[in-house]
PDB file of N, CA and C in Angstrom:
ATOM      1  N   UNK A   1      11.211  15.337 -12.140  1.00  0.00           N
ATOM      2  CA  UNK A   1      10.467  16.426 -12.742  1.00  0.00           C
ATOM      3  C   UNK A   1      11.397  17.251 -13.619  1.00  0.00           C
ATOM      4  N   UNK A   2      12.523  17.408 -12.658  1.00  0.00           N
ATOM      5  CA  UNK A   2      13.443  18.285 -13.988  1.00  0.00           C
ATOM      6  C   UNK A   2      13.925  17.742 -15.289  1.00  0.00           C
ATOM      7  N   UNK A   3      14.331  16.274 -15.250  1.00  0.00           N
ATOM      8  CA  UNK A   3      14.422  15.755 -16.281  1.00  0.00           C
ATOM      9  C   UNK A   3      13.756  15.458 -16.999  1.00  0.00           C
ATOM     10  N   UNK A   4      11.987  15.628 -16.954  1.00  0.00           N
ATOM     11  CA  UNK A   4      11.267  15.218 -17.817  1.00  0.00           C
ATOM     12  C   UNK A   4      10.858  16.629 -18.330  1.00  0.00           C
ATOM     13  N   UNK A   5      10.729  17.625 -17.909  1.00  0.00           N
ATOM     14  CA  UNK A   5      10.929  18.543 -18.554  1.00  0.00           C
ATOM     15  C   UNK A   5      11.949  18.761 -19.234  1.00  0.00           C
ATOM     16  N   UNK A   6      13.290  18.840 -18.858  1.00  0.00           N
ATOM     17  CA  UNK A   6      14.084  19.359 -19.315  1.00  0.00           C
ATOM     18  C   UNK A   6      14.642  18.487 -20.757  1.00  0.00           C
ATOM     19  N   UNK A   7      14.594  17.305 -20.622  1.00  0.00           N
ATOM     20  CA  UNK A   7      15.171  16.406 -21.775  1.00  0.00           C
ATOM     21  C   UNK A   7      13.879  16.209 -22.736  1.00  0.00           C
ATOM     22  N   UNK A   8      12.100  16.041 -21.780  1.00  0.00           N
ATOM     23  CA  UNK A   8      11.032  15.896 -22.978  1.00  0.00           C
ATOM     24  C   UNK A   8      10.376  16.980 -22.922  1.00  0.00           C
ATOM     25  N   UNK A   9      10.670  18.258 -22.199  1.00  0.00           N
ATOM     26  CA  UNK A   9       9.168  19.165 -22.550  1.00  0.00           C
ATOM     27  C   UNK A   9       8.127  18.761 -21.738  1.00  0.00           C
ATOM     28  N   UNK A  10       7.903  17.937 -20.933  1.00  0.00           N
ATOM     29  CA  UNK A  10       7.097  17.112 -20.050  1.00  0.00           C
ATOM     30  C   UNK A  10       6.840  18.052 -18.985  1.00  0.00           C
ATOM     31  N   UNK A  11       5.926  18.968 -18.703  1.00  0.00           N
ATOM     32  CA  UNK A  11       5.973  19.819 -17.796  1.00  0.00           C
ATOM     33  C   UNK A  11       5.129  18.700 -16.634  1.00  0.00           C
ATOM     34  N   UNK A  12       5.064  18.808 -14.966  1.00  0.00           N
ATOM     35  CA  UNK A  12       4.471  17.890 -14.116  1.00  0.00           C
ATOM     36  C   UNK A  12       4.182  19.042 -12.969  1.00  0.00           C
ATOM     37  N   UNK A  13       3.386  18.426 -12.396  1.00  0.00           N
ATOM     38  CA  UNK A  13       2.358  18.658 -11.206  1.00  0.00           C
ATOM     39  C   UNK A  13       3.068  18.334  -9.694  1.00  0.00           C
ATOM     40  N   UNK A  14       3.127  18.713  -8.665  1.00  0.00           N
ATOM     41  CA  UNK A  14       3.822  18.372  -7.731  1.00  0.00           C
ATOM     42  C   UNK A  14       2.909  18.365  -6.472  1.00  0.00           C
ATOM     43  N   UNK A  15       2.095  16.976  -6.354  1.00  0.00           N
ATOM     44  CA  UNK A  15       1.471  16.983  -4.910  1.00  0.00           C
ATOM     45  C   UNK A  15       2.727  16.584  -3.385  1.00  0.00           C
ATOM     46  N   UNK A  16       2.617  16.988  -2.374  1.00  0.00           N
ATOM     47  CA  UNK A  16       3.025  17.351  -1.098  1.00  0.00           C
ATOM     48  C   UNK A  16       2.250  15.986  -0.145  1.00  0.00           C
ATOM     49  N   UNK A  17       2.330  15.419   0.542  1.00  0.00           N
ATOM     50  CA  UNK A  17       1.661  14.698   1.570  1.00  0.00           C
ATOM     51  C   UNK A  17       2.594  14.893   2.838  1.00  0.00           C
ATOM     52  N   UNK A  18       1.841  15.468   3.438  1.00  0.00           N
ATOM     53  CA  UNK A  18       2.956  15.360   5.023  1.00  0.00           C
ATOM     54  C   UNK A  18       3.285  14.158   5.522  1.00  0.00           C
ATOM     55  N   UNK A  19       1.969  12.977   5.909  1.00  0.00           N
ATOM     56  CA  UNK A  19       2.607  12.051   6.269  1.00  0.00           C
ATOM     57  C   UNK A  19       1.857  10.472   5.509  1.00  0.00           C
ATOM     58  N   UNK A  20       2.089   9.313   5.313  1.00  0.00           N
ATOM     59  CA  UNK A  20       1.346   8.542   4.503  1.00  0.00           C
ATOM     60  C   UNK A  20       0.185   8.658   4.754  1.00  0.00           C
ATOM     61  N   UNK A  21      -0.681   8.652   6.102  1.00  0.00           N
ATOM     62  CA  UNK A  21      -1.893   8.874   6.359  1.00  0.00           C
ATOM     63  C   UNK A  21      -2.504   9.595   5.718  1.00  0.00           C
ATOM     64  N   UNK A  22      -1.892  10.973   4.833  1.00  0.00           N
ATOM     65  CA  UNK A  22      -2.600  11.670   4.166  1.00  0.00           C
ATOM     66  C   UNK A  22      -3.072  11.446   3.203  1.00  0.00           C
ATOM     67  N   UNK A  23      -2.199  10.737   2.346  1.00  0.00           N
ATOM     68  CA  UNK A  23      -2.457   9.922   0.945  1.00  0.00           C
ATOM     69  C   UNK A  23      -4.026   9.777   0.605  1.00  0.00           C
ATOM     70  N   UNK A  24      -4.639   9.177   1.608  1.00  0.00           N
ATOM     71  CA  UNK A  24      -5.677   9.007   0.887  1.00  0.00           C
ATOM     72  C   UNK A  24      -6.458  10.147   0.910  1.00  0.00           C
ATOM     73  N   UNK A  25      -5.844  11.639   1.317  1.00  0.00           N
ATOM     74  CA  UNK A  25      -6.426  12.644   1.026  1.00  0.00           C
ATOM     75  C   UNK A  25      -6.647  12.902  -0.380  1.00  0.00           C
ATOM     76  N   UNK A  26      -5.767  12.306  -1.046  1.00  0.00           N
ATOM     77  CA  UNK A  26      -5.490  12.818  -2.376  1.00  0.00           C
ATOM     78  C   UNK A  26      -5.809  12.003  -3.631  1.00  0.00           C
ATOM     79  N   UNK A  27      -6.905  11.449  -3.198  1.00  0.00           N
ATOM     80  CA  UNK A  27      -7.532  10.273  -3.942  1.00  0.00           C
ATOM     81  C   UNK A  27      -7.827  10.439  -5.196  1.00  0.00           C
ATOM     82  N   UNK A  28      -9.115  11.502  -5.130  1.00  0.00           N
ATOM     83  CA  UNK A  28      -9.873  12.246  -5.784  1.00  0.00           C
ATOM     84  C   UNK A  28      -8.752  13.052  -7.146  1.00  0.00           C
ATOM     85  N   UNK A  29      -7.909  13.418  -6.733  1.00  0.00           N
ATOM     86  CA  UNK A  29      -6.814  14.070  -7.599  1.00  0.00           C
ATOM     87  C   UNK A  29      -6.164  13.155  -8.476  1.00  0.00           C
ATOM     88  N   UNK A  30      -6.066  12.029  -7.611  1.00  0.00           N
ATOM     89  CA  UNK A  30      -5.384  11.007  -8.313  1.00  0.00           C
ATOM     90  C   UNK A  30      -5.849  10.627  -9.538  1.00  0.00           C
ATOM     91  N   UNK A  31      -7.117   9.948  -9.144  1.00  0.00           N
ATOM     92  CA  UNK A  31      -8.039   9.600 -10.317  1.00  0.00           C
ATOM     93  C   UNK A  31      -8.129  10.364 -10.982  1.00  0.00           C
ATOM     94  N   UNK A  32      -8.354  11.934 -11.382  1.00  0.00           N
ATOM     95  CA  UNK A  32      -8.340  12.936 -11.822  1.00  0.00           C
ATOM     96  C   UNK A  32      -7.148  12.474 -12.906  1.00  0.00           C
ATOM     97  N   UNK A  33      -6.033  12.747 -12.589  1.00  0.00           N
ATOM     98  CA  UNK A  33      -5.028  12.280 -12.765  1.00  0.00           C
ATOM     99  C   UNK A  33      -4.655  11.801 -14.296  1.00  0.00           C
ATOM    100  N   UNK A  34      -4.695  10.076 -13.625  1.00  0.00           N
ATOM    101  CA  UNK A  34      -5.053   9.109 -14.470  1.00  0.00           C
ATOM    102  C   UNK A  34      -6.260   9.139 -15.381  1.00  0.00           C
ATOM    103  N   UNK A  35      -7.356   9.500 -15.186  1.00  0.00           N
ATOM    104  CA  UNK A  35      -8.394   9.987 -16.395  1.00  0.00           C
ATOM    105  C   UNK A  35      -8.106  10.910 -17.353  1.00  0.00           C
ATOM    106  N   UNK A  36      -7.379  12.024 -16.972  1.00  0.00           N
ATOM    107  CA  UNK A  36      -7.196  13.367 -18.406  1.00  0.00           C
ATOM    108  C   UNK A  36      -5.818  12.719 -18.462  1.00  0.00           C
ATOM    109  N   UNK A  37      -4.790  12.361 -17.579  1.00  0.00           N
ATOM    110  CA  UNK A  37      -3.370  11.797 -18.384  1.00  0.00           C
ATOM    111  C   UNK A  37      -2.855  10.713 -18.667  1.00  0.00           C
ATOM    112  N   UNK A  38      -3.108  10.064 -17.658  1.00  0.00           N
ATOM    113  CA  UNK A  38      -2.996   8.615 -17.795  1.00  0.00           C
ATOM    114  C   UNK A  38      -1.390   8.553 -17.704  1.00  0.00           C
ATOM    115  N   UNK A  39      -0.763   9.281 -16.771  1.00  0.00           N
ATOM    116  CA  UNK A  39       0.868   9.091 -17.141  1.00  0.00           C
ATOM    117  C   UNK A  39       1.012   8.118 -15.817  1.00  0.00           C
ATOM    118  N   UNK A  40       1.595   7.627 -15.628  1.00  0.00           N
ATOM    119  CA  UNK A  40       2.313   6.839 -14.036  1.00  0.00           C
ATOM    120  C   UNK A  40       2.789   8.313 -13.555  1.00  0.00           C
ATOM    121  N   UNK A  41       2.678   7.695 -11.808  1.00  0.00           N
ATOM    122  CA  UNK A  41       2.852   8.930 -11.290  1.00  0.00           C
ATOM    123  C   UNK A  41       4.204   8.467 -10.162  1.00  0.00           C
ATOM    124  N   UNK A  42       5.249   8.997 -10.095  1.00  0.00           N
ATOM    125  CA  UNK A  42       6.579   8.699  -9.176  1.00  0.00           C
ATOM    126  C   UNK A  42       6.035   9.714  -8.249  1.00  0.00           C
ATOM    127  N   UNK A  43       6.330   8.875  -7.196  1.00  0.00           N
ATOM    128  CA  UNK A  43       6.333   9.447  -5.879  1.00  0.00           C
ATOM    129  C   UNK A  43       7.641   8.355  -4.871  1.00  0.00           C
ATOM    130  N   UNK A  44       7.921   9.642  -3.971  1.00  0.00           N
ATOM    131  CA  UNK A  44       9.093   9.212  -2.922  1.00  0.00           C
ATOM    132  C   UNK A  44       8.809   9.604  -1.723  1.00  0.00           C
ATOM    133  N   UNK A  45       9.075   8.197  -0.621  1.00  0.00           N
ATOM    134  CA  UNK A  45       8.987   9.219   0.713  1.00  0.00           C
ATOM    135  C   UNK A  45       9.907   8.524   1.548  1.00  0.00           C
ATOM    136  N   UNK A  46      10.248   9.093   2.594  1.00  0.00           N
ATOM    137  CA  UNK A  46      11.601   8.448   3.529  1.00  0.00           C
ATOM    138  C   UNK A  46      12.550   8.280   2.420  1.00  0.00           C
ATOM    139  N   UNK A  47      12.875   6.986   2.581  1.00  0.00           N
ATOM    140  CA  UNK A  47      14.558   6.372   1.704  1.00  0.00           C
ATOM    141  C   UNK A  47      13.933   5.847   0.358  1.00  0.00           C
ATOM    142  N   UNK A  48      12.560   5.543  -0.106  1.00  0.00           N
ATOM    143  CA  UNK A  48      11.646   4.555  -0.661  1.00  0.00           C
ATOM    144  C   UNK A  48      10.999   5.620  -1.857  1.00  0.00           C
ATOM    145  N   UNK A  49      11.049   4.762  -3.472  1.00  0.00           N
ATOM    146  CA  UNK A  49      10.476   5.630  -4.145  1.00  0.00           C
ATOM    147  C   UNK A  49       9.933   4.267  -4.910  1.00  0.00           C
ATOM    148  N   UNK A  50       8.717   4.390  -5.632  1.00  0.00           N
ATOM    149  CA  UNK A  50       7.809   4.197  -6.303  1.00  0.00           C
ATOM    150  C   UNK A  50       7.215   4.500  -7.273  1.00  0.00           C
ATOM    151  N   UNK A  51       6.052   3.846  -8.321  1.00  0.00           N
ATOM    152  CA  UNK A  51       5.640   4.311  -9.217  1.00  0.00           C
ATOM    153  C   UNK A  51       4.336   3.724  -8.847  1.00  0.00           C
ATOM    154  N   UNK A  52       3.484   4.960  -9.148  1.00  0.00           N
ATOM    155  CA  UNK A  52       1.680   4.366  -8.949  1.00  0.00           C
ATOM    156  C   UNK A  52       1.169   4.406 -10.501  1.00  0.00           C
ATOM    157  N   UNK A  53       0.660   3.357 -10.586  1.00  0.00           N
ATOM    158  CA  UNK A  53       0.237   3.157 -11.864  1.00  0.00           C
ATOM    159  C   UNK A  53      -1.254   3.076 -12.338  1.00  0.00           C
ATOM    160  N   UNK A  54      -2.104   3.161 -11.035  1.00  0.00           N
ATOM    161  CA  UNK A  54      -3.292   3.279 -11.133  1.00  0.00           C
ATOM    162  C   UNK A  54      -3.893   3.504  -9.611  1.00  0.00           C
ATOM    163  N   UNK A  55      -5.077   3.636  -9.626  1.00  0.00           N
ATOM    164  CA  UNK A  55      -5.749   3.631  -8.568  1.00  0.00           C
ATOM    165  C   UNK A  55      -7.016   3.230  -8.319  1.00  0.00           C
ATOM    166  N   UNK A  56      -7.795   2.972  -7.494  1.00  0.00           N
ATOM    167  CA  UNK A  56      -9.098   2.342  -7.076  1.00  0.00           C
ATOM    168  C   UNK A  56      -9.424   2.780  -5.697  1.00  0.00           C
ATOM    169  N   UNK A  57     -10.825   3.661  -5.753  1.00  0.00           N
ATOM    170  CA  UNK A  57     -11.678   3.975  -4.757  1.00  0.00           C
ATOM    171  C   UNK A  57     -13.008   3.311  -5.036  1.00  0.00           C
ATOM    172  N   UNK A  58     -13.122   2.696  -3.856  1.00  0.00           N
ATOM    173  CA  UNK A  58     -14.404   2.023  -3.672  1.00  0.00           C
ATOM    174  C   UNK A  58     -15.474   2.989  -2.795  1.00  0.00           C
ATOM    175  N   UNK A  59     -16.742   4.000  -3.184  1.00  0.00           N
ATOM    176  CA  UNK A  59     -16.733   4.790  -2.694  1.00  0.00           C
ATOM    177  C   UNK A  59     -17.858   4.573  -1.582  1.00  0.00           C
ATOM    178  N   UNK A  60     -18.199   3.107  -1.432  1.00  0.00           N
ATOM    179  CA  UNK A  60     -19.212   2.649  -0.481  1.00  0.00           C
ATOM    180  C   UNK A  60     -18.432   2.485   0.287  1.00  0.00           C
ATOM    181  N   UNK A  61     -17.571   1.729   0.571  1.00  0.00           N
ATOM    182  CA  UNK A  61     -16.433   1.719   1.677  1.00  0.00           C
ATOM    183  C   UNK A  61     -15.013   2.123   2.295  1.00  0.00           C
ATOM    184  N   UNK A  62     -15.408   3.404   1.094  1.00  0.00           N
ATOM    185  CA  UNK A  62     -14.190   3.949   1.071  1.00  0.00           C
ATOM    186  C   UNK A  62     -12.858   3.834   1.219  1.00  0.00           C
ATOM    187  N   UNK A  63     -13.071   2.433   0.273  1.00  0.00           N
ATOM    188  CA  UNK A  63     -11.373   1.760   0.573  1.00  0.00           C
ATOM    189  C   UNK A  63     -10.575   2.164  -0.628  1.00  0.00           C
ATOM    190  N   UNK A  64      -9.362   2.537  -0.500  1.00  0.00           N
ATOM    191  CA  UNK A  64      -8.608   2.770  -1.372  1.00  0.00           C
ATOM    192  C   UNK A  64      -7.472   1.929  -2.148  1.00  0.00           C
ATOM    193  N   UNK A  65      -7.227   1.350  -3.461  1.00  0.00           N
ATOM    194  CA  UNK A  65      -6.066   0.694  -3.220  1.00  0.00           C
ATOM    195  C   UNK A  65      -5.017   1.360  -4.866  1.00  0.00           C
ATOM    196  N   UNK A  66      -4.137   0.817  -4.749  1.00  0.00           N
ATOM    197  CA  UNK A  66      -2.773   1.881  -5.554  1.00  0.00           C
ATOM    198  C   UNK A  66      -2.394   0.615  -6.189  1.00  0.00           C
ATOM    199  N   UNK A  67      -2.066   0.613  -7.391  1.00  0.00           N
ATOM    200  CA  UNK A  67      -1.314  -0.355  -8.133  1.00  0.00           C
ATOM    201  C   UNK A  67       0.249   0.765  -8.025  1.00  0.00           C
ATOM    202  N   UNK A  68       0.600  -0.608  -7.471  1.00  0.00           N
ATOM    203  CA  UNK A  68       2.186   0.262  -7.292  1.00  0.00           C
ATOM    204  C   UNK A  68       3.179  -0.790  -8.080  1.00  0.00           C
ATOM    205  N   UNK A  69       4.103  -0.382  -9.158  1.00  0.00           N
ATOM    206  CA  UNK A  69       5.256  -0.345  -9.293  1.00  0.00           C
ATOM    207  C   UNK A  69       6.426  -0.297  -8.431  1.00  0.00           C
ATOM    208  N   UNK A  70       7.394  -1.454  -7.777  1.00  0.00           N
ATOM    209  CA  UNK A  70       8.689  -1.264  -7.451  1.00  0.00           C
ATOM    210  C   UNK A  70      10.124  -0.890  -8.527  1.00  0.00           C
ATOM    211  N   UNK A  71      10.449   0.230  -8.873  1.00  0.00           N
ATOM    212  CA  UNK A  71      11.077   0.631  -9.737  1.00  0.00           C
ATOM    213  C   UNK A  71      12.604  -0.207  -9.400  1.00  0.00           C
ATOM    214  N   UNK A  72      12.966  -0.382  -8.514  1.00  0.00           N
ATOM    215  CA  UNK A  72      14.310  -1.018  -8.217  1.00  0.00           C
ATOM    216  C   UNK A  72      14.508  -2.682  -8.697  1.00  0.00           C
ATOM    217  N   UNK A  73      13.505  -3.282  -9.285  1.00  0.00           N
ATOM    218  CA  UNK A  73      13.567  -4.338  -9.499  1.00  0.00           C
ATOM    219  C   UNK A  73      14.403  -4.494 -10.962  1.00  0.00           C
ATOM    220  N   UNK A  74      15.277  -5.601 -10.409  1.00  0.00           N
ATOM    221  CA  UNK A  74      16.378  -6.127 -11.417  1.00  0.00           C
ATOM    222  C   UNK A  74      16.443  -7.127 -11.526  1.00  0.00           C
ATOM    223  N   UNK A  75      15.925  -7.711 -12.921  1.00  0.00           N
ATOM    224  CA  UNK A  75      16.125  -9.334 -13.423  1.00  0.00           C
ATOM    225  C   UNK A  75      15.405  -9.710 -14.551  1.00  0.00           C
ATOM    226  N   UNK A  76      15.400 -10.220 -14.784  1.00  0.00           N
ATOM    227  CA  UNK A  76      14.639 -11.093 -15.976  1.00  0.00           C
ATOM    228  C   UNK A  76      12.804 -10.166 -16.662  1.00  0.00           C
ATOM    229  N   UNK A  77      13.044 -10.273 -17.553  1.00  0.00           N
ATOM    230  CA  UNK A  77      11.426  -9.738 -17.926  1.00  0.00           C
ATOM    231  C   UNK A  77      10.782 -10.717 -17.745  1.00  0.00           C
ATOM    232  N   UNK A  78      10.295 -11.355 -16.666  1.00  0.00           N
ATOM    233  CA  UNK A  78       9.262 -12.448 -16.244  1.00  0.00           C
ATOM    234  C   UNK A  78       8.284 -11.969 -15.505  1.00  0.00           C
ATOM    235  N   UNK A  79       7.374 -11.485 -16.036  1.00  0.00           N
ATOM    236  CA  UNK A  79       5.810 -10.981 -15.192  1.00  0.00           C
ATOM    237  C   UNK A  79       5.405 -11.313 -13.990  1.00  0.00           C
ATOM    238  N   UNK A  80       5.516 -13.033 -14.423  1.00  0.00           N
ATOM    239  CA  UNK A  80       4.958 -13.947 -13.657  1.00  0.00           C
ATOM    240  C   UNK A  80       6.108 -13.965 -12.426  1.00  0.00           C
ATOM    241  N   UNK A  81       7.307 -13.692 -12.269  1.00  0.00           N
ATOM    242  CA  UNK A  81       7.934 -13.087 -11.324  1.00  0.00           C
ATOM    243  C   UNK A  81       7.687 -11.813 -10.448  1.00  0.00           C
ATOM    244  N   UNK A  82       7.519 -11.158 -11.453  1.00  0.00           N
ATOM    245  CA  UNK A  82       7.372  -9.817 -10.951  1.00  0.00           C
ATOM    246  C   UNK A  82       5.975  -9.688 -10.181  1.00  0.00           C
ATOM    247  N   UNK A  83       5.134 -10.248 -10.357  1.00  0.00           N
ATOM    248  CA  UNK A  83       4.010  -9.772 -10.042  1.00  0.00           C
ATOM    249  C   UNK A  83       3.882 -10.981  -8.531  1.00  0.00           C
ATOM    250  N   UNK A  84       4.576 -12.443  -8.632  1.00  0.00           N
ATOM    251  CA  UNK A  84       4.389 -12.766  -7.343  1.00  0.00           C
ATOM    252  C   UNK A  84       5.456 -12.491  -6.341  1.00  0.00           C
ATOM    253  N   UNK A  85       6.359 -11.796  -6.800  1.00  0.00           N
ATOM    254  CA  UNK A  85       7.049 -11.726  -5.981  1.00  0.00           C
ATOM    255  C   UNK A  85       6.909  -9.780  -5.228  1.00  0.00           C
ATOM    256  N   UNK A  86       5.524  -9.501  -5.664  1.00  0.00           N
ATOM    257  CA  UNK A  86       5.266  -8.449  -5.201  1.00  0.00           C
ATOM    258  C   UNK A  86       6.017  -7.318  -5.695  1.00  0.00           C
ATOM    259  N   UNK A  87       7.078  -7.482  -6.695  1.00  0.00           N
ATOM    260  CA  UNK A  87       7.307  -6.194  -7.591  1.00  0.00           C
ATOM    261  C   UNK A  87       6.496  -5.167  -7.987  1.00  0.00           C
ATOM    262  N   UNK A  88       4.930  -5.641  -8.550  1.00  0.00           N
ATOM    263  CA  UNK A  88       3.907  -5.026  -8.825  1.00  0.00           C
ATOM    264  C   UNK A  88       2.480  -5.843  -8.490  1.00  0.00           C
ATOM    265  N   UNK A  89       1.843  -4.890  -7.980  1.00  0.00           N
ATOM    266  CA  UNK A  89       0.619  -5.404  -7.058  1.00  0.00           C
ATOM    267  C   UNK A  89      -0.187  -4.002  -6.887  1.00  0.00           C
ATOM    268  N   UNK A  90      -1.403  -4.424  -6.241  1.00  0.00           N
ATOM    269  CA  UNK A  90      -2.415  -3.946  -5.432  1.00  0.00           C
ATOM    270  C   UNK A  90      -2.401  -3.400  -4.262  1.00  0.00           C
ATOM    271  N   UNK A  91      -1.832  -2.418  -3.561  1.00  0.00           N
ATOM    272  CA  UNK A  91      -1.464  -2.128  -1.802  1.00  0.00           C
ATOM    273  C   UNK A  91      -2.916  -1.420  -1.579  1.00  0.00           C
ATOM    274  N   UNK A  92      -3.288  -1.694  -0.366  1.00  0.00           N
ATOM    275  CA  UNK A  92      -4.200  -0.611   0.101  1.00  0.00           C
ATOM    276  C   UNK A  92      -3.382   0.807   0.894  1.00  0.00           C
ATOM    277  N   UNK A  93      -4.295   1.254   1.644  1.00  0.00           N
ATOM    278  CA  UNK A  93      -3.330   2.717   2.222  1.00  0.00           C
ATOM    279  C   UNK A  93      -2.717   2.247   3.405  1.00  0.00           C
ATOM    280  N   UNK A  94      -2.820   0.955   3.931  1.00  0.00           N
ATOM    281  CA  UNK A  94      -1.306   0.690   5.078  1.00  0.00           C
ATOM    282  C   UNK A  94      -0.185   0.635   4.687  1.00  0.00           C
ATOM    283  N   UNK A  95      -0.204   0.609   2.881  1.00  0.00           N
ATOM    284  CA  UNK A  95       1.055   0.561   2.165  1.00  0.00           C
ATOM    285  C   UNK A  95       2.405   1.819   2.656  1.00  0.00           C
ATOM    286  N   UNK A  96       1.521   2.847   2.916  1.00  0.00           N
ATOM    287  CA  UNK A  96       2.154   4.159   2.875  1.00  0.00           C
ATOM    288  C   UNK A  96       2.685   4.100   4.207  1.00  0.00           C
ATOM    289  N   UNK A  97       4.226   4.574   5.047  1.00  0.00           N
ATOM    290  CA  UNK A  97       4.388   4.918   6.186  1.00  0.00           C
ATOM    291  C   UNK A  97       3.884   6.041   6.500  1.00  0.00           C
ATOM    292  N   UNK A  98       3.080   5.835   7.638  1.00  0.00           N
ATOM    293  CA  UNK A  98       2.388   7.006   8.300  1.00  0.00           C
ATOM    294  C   UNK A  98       3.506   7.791   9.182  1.00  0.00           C
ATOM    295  N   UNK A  99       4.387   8.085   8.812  1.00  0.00           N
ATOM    296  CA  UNK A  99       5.671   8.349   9.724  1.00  0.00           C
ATOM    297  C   UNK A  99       6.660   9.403   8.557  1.00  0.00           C
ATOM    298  N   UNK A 100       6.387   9.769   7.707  1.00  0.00           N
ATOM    299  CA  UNK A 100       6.899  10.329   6.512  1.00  0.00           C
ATOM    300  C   UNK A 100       6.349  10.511   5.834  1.00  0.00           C
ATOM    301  N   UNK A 101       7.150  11.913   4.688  1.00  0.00           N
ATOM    302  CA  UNK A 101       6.156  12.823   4.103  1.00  0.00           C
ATOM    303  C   UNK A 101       6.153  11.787   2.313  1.00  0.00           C
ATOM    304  N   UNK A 102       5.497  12.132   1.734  1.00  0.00           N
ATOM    305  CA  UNK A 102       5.465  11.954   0.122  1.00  0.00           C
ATOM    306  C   UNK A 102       5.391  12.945  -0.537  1.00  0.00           C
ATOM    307  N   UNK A 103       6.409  13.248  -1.568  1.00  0.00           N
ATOM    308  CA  UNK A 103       6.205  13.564  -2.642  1.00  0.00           C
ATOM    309  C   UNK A 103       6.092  13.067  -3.691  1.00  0.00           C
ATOM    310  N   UNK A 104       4.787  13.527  -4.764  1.00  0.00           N
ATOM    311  CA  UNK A 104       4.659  12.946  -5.734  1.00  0.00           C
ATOM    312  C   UNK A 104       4.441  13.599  -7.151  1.00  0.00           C
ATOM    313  N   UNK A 105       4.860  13.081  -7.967  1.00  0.00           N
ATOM    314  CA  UNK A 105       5.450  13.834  -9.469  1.00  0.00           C
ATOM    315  C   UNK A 105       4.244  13.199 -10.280  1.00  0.00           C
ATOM    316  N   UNK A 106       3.701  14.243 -11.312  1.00  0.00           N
ATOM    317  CA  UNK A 106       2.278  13.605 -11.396  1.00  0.00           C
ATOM    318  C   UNK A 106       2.683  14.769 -12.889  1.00  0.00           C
ATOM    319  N   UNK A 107       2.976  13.837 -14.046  1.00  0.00           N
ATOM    320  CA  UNK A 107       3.728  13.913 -15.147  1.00  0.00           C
ATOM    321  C   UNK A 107       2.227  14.854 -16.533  1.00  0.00           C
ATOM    322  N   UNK A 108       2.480  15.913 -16.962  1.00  0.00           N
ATOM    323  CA  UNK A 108       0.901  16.224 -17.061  1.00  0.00           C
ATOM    324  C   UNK A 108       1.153  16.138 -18.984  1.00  0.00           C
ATOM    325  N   UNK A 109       0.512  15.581 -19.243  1.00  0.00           N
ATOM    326  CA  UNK A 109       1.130  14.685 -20.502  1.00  0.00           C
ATOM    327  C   UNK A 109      -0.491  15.529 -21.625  1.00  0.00           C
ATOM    328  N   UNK A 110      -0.505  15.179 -22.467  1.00  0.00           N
ATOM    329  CA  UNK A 110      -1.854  15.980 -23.286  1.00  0.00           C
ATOM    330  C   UNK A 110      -3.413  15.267 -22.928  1.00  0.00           C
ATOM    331  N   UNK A 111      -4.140  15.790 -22.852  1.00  0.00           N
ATOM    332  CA  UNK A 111      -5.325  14.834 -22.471  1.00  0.00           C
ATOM    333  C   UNK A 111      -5.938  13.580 -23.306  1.00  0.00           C
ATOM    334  N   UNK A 112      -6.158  12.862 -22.669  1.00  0.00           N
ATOM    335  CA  UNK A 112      -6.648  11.702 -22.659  1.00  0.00           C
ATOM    336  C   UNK A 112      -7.924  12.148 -23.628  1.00  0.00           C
ATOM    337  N   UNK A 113      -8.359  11.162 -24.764  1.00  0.00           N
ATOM    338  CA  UNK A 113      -9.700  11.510 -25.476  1.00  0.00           C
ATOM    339  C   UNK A 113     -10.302  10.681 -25.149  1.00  0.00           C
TER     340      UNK A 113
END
């Protein structure tokens, strides 16, 4: 957050989750989110940080799932790597440890037309 302000002017939003279980409290925001900004959103919790790049609520069954980004990945620009080797994928909310808090940086960029 400080660096994206500070180096782009990028002012950001700072949601709190006490523990992963909460996450899907914050669904609704999310999508929010991604509709007026559309920025990827970094979030960290325990030792583990991430990038959510989208989201999906199914609101008949209220299932949730997160296109997540592994930011630590190093190698080759091969998609077709990245994506089976679970670099980037689809998690539902068992993704999250229910055992630790999240913070998440939610980048507030000009609105979306």
């Amino acid at each position: 957050m400080f660096c994206l302000e500070t180096l782009l002017g990028v002012q950001s939003r700072i949601i709190f989750a006490n523990t992963g279980k909460d996450m899907q409290n914050y669904i609704h925001e999310l999508i929010h989110h991604f509709q007026t900004h559309g920025s990827p959103i970094m979030i960290g919790g325990g030792v583990l940080a991430h990038t959510i790049l989208g989201v999906e609520h199914n609101s008949a069954t209220n299932e949730i799932r997160y296109l997540i980004l592994d930011p630590h990945y190093t190698g080759a620009e091969d998609l077709t790597t990245v994506i089976n080797k679970g670099w980037c994928g689809w998690k539902n909310s068992d993704f999250w440890n229910k055992t630790v808090h999240y913070n998440m940086c939610l980048p507030q960029t000009k609105y979306a037309i």
